[in-house]
N, C-alpha and C. Protein backbone atom coordinates (compact mmCIF):
# COMPACT_ATOMS: atom_id res chain seq x y z
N UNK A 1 76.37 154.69 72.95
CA UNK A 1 75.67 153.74 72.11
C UNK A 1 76.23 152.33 72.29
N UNK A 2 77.50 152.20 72.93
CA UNK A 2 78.29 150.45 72.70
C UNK A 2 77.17 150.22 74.27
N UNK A 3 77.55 151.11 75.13
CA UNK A 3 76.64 150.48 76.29
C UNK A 3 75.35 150.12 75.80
N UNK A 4 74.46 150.53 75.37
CA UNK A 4 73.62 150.32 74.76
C UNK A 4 73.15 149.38 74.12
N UNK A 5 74.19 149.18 73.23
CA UNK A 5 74.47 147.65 72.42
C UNK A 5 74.62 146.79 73.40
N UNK A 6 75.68 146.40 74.37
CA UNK A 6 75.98 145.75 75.18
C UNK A 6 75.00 145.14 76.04
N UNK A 7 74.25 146.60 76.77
CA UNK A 7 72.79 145.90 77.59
C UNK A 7 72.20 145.16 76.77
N UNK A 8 71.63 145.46 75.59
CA UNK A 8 70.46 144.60 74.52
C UNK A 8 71.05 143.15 74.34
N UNK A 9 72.69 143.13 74.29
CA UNK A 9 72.66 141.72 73.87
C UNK A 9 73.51 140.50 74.98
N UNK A 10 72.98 141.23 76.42
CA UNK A 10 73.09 140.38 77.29
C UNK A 10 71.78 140.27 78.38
N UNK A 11 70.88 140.56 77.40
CA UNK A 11 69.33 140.03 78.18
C UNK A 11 69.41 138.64 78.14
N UNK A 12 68.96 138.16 79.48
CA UNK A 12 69.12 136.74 79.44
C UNK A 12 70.28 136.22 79.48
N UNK A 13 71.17 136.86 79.33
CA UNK A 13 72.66 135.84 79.77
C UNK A 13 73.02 136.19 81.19
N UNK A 14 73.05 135.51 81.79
CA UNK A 14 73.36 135.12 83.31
C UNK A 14 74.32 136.04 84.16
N UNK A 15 75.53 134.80 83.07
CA UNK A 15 76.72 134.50 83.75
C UNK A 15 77.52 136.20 83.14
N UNK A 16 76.85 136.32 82.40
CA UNK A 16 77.67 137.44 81.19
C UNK A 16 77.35 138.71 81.84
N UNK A 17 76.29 138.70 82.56
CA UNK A 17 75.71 139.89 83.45
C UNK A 17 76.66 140.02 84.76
N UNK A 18 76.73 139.05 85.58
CA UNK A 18 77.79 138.85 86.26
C UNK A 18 79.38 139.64 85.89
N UNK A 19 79.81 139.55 84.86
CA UNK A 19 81.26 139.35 84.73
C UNK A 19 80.99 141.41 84.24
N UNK A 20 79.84 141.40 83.75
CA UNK A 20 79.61 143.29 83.40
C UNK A 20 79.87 144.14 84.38
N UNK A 21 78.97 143.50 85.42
CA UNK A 21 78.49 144.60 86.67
C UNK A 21 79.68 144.20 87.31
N UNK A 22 80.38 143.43 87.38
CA UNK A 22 81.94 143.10 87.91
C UNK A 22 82.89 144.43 87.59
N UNK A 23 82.79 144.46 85.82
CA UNK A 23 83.58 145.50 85.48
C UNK A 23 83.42 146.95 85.69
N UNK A 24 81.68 147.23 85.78
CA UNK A 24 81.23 148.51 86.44
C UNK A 24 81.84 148.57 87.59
N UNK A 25 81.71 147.84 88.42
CA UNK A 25 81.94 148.06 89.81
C UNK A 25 83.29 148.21 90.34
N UNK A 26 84.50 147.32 88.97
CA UNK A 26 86.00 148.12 89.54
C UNK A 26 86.29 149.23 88.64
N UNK A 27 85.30 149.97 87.88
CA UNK A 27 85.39 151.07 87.13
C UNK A 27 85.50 152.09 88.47
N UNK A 28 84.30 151.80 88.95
CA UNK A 28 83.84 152.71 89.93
C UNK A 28 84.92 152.36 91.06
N UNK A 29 85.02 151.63 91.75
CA UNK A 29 86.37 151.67 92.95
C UNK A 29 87.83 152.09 92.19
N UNK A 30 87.50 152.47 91.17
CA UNK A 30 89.12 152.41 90.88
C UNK A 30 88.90 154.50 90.40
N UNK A 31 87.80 154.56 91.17
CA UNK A 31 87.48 156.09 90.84
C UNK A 31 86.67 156.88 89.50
N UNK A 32 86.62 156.16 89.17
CA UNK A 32 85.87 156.81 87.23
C UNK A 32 84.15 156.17 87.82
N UNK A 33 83.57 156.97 86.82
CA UNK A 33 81.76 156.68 87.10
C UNK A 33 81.49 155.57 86.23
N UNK A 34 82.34 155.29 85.27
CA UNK A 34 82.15 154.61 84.62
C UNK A 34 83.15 154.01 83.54
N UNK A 35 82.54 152.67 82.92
CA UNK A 35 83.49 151.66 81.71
C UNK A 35 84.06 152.78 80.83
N UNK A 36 85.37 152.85 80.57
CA UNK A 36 85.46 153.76 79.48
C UNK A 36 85.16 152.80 77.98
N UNK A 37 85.29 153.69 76.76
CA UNK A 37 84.51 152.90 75.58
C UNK A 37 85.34 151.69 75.35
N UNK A 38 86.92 151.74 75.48
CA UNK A 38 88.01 150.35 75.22
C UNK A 38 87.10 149.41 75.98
N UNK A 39 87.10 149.58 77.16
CA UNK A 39 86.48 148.28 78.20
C UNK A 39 85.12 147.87 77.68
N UNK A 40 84.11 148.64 77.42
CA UNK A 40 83.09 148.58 77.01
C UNK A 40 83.14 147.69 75.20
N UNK A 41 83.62 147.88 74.65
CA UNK A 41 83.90 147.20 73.48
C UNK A 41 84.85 145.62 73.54
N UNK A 42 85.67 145.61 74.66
CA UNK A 42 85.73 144.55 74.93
C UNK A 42 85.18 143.62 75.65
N UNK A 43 84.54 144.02 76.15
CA UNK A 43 83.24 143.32 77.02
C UNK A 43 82.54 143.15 76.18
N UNK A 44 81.63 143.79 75.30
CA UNK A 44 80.49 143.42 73.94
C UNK A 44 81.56 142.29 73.33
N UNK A 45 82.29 142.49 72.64
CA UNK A 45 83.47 141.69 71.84
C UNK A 45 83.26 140.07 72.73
N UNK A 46 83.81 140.11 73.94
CA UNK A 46 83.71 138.98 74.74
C UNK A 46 82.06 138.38 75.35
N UNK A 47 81.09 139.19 74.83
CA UNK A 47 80.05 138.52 75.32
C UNK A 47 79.25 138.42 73.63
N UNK A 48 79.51 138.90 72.56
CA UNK A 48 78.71 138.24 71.56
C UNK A 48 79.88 137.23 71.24
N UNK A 49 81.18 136.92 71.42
CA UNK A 49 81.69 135.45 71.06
C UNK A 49 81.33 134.34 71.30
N UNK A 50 80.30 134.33 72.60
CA UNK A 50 79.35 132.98 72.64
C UNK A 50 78.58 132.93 71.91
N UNK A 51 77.87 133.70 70.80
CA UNK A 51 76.88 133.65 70.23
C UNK A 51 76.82 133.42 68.98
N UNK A 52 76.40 132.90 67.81
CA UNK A 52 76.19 131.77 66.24
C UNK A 52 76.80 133.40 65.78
N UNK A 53 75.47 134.46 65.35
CA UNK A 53 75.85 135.63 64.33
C UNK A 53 74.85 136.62 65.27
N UNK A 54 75.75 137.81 64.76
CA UNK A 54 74.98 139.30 65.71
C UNK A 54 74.97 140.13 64.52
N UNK A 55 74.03 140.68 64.41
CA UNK A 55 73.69 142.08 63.73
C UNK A 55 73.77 143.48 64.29
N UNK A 56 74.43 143.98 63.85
CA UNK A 56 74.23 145.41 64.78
C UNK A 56 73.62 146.60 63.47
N UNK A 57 72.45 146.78 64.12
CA UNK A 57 71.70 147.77 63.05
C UNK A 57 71.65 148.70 63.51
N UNK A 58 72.01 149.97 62.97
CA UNK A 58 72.45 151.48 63.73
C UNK A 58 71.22 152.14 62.61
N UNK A 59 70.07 152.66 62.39
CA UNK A 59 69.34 154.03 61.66
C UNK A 59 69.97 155.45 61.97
N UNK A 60 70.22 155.91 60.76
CA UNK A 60 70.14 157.47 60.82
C UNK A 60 71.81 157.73 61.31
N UNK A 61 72.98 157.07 61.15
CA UNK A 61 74.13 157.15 61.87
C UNK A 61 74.63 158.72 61.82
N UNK A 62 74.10 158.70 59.78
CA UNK A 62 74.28 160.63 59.73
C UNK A 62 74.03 161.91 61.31
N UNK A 63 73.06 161.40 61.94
CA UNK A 63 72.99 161.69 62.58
C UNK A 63 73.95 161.93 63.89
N UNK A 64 74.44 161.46 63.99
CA UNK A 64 75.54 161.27 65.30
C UNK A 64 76.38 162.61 64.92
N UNK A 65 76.87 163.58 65.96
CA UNK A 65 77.68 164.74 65.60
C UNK A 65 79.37 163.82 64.92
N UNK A 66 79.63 164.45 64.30
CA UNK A 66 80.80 163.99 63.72
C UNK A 66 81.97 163.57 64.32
N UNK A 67 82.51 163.99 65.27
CA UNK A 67 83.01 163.74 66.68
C UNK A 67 82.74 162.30 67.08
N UNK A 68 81.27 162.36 67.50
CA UNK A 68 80.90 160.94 68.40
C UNK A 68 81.08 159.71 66.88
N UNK A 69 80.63 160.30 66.00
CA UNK A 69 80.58 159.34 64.80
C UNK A 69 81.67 158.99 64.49
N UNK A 70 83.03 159.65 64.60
CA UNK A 70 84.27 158.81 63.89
C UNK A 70 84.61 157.70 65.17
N UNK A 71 84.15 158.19 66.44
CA UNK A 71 84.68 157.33 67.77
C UNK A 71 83.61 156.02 67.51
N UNK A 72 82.52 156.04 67.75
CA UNK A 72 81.65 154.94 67.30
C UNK A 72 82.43 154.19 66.22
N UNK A 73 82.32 154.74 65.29
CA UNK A 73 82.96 153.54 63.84
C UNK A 73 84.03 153.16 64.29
N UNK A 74 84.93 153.86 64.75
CA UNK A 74 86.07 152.94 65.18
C UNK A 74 85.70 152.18 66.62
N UNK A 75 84.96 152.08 67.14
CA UNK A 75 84.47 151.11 68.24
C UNK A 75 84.06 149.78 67.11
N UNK A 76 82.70 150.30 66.21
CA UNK A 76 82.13 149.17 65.82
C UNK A 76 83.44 148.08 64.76
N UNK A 77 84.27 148.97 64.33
CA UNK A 77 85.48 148.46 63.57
C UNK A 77 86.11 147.24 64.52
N UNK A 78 86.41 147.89 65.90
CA UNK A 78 87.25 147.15 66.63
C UNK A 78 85.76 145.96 67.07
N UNK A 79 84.83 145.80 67.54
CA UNK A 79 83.82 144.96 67.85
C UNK A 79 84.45 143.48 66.29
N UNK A 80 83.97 144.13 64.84
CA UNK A 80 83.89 143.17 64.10
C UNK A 80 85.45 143.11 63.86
N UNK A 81 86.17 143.19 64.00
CA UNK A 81 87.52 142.43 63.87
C UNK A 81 87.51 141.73 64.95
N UNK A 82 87.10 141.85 66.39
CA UNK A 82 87.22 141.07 67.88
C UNK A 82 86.40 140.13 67.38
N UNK A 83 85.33 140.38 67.06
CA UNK A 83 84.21 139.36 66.99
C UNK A 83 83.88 138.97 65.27
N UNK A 84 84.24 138.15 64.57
CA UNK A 84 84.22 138.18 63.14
C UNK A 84 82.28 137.91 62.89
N UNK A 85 81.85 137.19 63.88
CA UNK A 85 80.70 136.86 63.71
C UNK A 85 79.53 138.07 63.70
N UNK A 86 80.30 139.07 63.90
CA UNK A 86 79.04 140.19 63.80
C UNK A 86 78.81 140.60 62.40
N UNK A 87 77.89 141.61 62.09
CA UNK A 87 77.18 141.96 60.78
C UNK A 87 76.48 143.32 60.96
N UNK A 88 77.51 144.14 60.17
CA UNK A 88 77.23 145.54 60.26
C UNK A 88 75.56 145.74 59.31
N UNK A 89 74.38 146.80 59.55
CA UNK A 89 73.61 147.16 58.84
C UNK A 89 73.75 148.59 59.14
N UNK A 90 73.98 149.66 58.54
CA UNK A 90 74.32 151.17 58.99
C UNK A 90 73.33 151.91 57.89
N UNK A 91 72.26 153.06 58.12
CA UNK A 91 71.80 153.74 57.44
C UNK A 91 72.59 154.71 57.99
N UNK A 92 72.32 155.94 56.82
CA UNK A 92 72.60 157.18 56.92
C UNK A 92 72.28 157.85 55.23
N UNK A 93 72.79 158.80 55.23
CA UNK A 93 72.67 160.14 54.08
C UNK A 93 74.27 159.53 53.37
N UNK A 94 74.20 159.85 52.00
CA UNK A 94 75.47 159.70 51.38
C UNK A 94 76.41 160.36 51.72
N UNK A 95 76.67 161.46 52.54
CA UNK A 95 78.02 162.28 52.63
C UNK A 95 78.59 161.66 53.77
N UNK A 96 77.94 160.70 54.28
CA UNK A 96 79.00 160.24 54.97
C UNK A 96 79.83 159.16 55.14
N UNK A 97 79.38 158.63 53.80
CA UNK A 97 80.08 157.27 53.20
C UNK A 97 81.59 157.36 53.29
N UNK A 98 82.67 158.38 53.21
CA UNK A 98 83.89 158.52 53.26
C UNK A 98 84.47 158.10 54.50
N UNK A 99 83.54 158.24 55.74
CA UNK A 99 84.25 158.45 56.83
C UNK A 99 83.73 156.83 57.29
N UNK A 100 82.93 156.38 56.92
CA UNK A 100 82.15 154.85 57.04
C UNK A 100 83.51 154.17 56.14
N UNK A 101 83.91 154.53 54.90
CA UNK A 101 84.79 153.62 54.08
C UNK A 101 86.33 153.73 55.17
N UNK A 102 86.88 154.82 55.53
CA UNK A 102 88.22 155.55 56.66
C UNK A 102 87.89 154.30 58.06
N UNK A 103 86.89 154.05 58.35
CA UNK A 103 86.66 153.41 59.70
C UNK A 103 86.33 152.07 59.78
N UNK A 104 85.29 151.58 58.17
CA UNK A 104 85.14 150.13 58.39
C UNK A 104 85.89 149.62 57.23
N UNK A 105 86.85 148.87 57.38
CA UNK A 105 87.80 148.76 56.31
C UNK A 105 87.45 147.63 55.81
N UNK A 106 86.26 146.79 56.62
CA UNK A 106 85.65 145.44 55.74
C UNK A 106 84.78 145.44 54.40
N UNK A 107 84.63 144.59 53.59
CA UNK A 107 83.91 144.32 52.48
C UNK A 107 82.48 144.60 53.03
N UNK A 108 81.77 145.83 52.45
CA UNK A 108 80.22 146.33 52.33
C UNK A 108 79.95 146.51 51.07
N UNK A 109 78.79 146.50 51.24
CA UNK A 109 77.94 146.86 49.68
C UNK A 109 76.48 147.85 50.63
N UNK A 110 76.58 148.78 49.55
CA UNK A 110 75.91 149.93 49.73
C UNK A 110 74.54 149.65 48.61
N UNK A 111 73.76 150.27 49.37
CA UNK A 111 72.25 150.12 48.23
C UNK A 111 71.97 151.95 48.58
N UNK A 112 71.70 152.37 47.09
CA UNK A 112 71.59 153.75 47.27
C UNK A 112 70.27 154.10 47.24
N UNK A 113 69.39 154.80 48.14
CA UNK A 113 68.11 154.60 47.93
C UNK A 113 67.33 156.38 48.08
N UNK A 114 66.68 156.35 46.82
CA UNK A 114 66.21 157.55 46.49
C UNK A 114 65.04 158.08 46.59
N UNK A 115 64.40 158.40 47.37
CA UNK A 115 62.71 158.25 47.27
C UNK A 115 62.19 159.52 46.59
N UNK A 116 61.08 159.02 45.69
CA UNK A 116 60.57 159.69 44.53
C UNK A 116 59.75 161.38 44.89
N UNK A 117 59.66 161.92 43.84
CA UNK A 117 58.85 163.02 44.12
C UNK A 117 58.00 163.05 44.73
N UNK A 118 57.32 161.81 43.97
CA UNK A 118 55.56 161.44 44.06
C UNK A 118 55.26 160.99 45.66
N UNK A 119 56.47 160.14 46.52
CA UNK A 119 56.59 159.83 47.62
C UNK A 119 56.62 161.02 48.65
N UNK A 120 57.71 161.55 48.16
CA UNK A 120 57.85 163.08 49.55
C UNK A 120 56.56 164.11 49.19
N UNK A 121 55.99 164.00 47.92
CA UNK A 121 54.97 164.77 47.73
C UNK A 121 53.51 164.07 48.84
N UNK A 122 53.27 162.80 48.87
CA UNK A 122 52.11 162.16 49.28
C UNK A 122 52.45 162.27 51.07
N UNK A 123 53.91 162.24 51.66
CA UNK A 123 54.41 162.29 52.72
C UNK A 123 54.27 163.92 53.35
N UNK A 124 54.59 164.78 52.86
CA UNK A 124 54.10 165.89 53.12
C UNK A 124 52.76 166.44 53.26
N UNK A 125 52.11 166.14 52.20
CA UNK A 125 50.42 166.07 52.26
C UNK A 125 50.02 165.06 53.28
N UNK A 126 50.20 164.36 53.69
CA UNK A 126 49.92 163.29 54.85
C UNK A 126 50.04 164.19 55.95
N UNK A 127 51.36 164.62 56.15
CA UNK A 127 51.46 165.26 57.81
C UNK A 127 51.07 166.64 57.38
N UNK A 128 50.65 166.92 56.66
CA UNK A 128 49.84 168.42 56.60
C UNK A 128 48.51 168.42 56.81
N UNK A 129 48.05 167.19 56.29
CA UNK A 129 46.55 167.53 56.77
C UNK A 129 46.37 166.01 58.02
N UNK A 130 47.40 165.58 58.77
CA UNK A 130 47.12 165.20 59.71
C UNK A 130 47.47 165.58 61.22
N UNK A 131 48.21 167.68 60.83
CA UNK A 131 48.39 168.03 61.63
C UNK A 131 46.72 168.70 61.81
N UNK A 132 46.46 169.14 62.71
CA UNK A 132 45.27 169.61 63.40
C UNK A 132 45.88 171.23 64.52
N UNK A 133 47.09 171.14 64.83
CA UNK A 133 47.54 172.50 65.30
C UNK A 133 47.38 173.84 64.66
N UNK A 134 47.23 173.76 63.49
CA UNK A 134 47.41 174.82 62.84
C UNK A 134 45.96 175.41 62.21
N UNK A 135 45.77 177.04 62.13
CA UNK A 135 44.93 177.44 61.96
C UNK A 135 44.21 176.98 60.46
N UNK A 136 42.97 176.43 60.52
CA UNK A 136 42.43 176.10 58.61
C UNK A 136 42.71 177.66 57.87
N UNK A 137 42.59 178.75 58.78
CA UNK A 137 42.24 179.89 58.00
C UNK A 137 43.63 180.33 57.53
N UNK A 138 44.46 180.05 58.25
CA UNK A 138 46.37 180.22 57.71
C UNK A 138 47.01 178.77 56.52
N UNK A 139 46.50 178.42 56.64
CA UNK A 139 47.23 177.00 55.95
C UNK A 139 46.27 176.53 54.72
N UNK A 140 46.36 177.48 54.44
CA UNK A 140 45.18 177.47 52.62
C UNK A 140 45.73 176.50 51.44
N UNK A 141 45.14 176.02 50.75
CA UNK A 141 45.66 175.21 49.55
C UNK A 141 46.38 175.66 48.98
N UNK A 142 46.80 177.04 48.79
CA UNK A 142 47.94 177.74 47.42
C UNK A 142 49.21 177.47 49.06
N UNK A 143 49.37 177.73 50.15
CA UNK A 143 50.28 177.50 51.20
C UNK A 143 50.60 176.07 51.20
N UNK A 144 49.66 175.09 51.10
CA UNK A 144 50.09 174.03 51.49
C UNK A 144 50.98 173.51 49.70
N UNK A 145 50.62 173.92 48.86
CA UNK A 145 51.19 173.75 47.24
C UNK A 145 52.98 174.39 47.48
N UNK A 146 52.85 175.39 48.10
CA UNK A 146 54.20 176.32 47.87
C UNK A 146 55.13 175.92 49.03
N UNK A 147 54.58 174.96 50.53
CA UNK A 147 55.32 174.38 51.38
C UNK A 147 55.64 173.00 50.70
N UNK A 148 55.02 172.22 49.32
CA UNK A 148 55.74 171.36 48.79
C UNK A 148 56.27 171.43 47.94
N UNK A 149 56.34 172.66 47.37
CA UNK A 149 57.17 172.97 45.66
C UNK A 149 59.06 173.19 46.71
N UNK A 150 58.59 173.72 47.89
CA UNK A 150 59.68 174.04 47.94
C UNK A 150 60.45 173.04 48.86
N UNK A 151 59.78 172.36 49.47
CA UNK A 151 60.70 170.68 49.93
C UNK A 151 61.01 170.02 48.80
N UNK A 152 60.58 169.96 47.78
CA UNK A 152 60.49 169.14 46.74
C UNK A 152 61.83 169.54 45.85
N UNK A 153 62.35 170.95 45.72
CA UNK A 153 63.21 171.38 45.26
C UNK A 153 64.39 171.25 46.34
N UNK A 154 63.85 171.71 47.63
CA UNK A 154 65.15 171.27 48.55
C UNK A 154 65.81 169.47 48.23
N UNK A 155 64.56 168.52 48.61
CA UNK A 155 65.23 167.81 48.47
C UNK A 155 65.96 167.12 46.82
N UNK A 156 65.57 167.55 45.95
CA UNK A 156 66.30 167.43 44.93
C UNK A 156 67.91 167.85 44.47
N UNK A 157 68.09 168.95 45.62
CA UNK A 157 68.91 168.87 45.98
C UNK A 157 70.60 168.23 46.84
N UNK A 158 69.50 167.17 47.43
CA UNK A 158 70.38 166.50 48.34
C UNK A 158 71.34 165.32 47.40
C-alpha cells in the first residue's frame, strides 16, 4: 500500500520520478526485486516534503489482515512524523481503534458512526430486489423478511 501511495503522489513530478526509479533500480542490482517498506517510506517522506499538505485517506483499514495492519500503521506513523505536513483520514470498524491508538501516537479525533435500522433495512431490500440471479420462485417475501430480521439482529450486534 506505501508503494501505492507513493506512485499516486508523484504523478507529475519529474524530477521525483527520476530519483524513485533510481532507487528501484539499485534495489534490484543490489539483488532484492524490490524497495523494501523503510526505503519506500522514505522516499514518500522525501517526495511529499515538497508539497503545502497531503492527505492520506485509507477506507476499510479493518480490513487489512492484522499482520499487514500493525506494519502499515507503523509505516504511516513514521511518514507523519518524517513529513509533519501530512493528514491522516483512516476508516475502519471500532475494534480496531486500540491498535490505531499503539501505532499513531498523534492527536485524532474519532467520529463514531452508526447506521440506522431503517438504513441497513432499505440497503438490503435494494440489493435484493436488484439482484436478478436468483430464482422469483425461491426468494418469496416471508424469505426476503427473515434474510433481514436476521442481518438486522446480526448487525446490532456489532
Amino acid at each position: 500500500m506505501i508503494g501505492n501511495l507513493l506512485r499516486q503522489v508523484t504523478v507529475g513530478a519529474v524530477g521525483i520520478v527520476g530519483e524513485i526509479r533510481n532507487a528501484f533500480e539499485k534495489a534490484r542490482r543490489g539483488g532484492g526485486k524490490s524497495l523494501g517498506l523503510a526505503e519506500m517510506v522514505q522516499l514518500f517522506v522525501n517526495t511529499i516534503g515538497f508539497l503545502h499538505r497531503v492527505y492520506i485517506c485509507v477506507d476499510a483499514i479493518d480490513e487489512l489482515l492484522p499482520q499487514h495492519r500493525s506494519e502499515f500503521l507503523r509505516a504511516l506513523s513514521q511518514i507523519v512524523q518524517g513529513a509533519p505536513n501530512t493528514r491522516l483520514f483512516l476508516t475502519g470498524r471500532s475494534h480496531i481503534r486500540g491498535g490505531l491508538d499503539r501505532h499513531l501516537t498523534m492527536r485524532a479525533y474519532t467520529i463514531h458512526i452508526v447506521p440506522s435500522r431503517g438504513d441497513i433495512a432499505r440497503y438490503i431490500s435494494w440489493r435484493m430486489d436488484g439482484d436478478k440471479d436468483w430464482d422469483s420462485d425461491l426468494m418469496t417475501e416471508n424469505l426476503k423478511k427473515e434474510i433481514t430480521k436476521i442481518i438486522l439482529e446480526k448487525a446490532s450486534e456489532m
